[in-house]
Protein backbone atom coordinates (compact mmCIF):
# COMPACT_ATOMS: atom_id res chain seq x y z
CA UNK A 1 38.02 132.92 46.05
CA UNK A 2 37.74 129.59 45.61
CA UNK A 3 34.64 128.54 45.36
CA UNK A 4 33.63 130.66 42.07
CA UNK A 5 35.43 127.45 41.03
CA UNK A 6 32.72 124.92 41.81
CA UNK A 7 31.10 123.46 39.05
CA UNK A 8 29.12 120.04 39.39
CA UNK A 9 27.82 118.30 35.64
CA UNK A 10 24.83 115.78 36.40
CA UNK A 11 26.12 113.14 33.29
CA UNK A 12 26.53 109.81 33.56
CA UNK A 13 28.80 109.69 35.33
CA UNK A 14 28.52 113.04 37.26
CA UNK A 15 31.27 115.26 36.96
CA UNK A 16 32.13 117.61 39.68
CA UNK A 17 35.11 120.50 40.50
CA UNK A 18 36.06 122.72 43.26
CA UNK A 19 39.27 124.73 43.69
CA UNK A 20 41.93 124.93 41.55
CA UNK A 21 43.16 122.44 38.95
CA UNK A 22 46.55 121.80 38.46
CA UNK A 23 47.08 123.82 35.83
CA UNK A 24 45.35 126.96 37.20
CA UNK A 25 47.74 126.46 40.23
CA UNK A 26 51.10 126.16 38.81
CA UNK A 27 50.05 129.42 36.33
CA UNK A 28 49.28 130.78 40.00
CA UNK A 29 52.84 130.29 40.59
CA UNK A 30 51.96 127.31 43.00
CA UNK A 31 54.22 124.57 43.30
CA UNK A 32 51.60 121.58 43.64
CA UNK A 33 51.56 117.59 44.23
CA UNK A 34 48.72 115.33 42.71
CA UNK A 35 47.25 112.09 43.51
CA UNK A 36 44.67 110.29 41.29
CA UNK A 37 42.91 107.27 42.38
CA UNK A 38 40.83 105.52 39.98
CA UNK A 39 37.31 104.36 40.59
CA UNK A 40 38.11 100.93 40.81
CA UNK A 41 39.81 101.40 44.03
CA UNK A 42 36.76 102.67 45.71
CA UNK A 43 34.82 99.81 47.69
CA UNK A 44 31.70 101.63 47.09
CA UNK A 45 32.14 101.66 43.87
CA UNK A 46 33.17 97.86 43.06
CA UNK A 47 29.97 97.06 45.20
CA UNK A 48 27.71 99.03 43.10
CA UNK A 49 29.68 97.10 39.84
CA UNK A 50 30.42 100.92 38.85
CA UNK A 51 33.82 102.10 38.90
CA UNK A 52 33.67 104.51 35.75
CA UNK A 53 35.68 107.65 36.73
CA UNK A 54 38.77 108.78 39.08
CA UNK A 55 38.59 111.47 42.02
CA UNK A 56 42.12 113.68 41.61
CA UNK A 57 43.34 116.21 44.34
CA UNK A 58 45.57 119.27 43.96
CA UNK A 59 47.60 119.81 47.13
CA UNK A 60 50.05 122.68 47.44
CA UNK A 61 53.91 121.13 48.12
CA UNK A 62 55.16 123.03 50.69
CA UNK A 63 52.38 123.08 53.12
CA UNK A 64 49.90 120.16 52.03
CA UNK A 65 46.60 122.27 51.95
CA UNK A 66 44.19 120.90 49.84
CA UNK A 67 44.05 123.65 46.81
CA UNK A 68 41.94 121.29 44.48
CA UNK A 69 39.65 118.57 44.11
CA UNK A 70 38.02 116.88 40.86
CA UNK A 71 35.89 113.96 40.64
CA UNK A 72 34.47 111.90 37.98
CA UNK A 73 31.62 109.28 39.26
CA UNK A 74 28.17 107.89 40.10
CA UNK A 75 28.11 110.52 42.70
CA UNK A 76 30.56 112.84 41.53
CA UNK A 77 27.85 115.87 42.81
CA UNK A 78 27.60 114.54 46.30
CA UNK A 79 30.63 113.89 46.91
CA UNK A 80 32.62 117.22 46.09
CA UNK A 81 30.21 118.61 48.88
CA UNK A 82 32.91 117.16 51.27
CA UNK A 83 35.81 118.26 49.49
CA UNK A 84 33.96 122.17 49.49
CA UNK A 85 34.07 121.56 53.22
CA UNK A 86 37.72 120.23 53.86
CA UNK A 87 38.98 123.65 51.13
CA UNK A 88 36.86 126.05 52.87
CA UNK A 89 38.10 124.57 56.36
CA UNK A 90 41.65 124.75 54.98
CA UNK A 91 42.74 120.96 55.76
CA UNK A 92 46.09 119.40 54.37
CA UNK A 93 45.95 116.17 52.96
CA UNK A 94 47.21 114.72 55.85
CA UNK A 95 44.01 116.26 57.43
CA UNK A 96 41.62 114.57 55.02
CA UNK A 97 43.73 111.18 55.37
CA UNK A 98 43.33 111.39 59.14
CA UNK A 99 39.35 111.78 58.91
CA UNK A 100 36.95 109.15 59.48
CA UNK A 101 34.90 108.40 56.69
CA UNK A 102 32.00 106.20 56.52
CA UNK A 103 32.60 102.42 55.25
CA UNK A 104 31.13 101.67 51.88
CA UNK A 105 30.29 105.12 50.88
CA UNK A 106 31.32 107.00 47.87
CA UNK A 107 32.46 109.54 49.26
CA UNK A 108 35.34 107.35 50.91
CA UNK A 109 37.25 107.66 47.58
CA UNK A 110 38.29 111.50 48.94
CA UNK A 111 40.19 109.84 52.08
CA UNK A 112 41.41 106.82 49.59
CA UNK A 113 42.90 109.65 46.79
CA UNK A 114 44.37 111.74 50.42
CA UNK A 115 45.97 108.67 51.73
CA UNK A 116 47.60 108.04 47.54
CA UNK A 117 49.81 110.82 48.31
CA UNK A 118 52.09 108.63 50.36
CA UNK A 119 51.14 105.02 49.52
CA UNK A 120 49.76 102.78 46.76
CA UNK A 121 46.22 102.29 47.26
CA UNK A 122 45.90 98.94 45.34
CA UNK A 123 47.48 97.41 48.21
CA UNK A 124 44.82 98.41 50.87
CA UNK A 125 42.79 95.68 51.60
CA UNK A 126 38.89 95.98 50.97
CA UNK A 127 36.01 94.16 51.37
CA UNK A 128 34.35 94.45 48.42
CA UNK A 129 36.36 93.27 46.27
């Protein structure tokens, strides 16, 4: 059901959607948590001098599953690949915050945004900046 909600936009910067947002949830009846990291807090992103855009996800309260993901950026289509993956494979938040993701990727901004449900990212330390 989910997926006839991907959408990916090749702009610049790429803009890229799967899941619900979190105003499709809560008319679902969903009680939801979000977390929104911006760009800037993405090492990937400082070290390509790019850090237009923000990756949000949509988590359901009670239970943590990962109902939504949304992501504005240089690489916005590639990386929503890995959100598809951690929807269709059902994963909390704490799931995604647990998984190991590449240094200096892009993509690395998912477990940064999972990990902004319980702390303040700004405070992580990170090479690359």
């Amino acid at each position: 059901m989910w997926a006839s909600f991907l959408t990916v936009v090749f702009t610049d910067p790429q803009v890229a959607t799967i899941g619900l947002t979190e105003s499709q949830a809560k008319a679902d009846g969903m009680t939801v948590r979000t977390a929104v990291v911006t760009l800037r807090h993405v090492p990937r992103a400082l070290a390509a001098r790019d850090t237009r855009g923000l990756i949000k996800l949509v988590v359901e309260e009670d239970t943590g599953k990962l109902v939504g993901a949304h992501v504005l950026a240089a690489e916005a289509g590639e990386m929503i690949q890995t959100a598809t993956m951690a929807l269709r494979a059902r994963m909390t938040v704490r799931n995604l915050a647990d998984t190991l993701f590449p240094y200096l990727t892009q993509v690395e901004g998912l477990k940064l945004a999972a990990l902004a449900f319980d702390r303040d990212v700004a405070l992580l330390s990170c090479g690359a900046g």
